[in-house]
C-alpha atoms as a PDB file:
ATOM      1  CA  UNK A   1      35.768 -26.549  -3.797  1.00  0.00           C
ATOM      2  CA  UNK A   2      37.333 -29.131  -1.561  1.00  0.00           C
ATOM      3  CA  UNK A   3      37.109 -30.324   1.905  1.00  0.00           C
ATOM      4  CA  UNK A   4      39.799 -28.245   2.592  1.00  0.00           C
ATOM      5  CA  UNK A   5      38.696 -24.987   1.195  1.00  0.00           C
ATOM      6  CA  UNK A   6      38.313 -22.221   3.654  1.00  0.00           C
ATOM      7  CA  UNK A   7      36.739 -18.527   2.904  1.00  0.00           C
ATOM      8  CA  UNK A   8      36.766 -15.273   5.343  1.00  0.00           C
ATOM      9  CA  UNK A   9      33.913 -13.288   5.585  1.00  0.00           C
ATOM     10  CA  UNK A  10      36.609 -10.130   7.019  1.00  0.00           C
ATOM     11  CA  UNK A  11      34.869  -7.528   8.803  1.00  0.00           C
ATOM     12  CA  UNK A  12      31.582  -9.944   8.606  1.00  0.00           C
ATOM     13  CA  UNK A  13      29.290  -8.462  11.708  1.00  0.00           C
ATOM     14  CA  UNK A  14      26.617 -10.558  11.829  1.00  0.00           C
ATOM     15  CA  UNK A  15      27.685 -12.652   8.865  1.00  0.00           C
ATOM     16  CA  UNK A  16      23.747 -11.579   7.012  1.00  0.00           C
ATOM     17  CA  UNK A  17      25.969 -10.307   3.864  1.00  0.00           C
ATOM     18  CA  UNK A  18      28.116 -13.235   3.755  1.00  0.00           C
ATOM     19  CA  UNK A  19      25.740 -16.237   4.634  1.00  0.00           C
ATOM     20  CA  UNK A  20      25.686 -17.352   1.252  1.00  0.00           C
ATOM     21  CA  UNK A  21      29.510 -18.210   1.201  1.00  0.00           C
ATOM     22  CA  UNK A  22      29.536 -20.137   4.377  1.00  0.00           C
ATOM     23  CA  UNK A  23      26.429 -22.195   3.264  1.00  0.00           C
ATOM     24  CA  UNK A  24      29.124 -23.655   0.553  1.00  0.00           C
ATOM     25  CA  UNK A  25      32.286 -24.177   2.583  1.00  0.00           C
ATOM     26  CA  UNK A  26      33.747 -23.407   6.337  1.00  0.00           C
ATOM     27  CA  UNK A  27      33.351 -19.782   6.838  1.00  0.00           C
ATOM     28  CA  UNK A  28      35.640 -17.638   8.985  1.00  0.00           C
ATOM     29  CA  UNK A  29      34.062 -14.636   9.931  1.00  0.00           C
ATOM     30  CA  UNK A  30      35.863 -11.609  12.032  1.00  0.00           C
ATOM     31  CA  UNK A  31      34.965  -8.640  13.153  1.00  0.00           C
ATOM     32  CA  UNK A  32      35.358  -5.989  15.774  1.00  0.00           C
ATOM     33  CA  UNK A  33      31.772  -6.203  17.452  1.00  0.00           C
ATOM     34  CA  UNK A  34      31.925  -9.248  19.529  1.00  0.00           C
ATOM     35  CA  UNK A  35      27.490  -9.079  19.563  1.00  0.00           C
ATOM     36  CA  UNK A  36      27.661  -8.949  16.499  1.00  0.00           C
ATOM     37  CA  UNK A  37      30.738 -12.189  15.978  1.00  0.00           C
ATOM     38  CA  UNK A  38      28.012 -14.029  18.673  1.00  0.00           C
ATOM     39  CA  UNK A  39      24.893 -13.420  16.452  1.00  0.00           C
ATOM     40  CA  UNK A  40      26.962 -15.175  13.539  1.00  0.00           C
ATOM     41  CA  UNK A  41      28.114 -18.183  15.596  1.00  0.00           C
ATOM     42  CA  UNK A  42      24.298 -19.079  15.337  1.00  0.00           C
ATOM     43  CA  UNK A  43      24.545 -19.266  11.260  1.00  0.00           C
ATOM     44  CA  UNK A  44      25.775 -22.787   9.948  1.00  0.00           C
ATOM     45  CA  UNK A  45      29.664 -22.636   8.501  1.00  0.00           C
ATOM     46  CA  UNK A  46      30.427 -19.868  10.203  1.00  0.00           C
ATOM     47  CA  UNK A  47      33.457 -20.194  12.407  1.00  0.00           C
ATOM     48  CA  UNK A  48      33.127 -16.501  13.839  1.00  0.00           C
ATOM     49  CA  UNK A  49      36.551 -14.263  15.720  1.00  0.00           C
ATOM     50  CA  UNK A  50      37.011 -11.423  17.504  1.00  0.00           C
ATOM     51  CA  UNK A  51      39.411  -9.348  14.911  1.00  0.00           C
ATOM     52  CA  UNK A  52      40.203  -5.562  13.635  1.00  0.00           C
ATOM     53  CA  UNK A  53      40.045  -5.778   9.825  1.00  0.00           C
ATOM     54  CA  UNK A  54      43.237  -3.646  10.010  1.00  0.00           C
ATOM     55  CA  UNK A  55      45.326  -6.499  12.019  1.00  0.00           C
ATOM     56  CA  UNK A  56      43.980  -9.705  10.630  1.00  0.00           C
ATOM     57  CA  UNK A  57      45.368 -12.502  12.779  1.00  0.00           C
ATOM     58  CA  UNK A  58      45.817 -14.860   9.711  1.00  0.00           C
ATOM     59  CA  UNK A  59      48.661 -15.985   7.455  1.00  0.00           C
ATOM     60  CA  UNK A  60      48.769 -15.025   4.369  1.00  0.00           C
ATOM     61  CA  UNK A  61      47.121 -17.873   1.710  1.00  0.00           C
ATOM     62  CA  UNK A  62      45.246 -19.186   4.767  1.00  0.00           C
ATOM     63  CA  UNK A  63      42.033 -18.399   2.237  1.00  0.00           C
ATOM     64  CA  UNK A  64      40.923 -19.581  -1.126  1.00  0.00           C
ATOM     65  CA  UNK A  65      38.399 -16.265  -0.794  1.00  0.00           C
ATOM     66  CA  UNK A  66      37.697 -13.357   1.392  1.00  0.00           C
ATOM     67  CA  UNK A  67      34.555 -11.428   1.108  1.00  0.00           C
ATOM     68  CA  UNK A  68      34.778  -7.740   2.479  1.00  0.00           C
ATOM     69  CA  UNK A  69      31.491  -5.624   1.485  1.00  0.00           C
END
């Protein structure tokens, strides 16, 4: 892990499944619900969106991981 290494937490909600990652490096999490992208605004690392997991906004490569449970 570097400084630049960036994970997304894709289809996140409230980020409570994916906490762990963004504890270890800048965590973009998206999702559809935007109570739910507000809650996880409120957990350290997490850089939350409004986004429908079936028309990411991001580039291809943009992430060294994506977590999707």
């Amino acid at each position: 892990m570097t400084a630049s290494t960036r994970y997304l937490d894709a289809a996140g909600g409230s980020g409570a499944t994916g906490s762990w990652l963004a504890r270890r490096a800048p965590t973009l999490v998206d999702d559809v619900d935007e109570q739910s992208v507000r809650y996880a605004a409120g957990t350290p690392g997490y850089l939350p969106a409004l986004a429908d997991l079936n028309a990411l906004p991001h580039p291809d490569g943009a992430f060294e991981a994506v977590l999707c449970v």
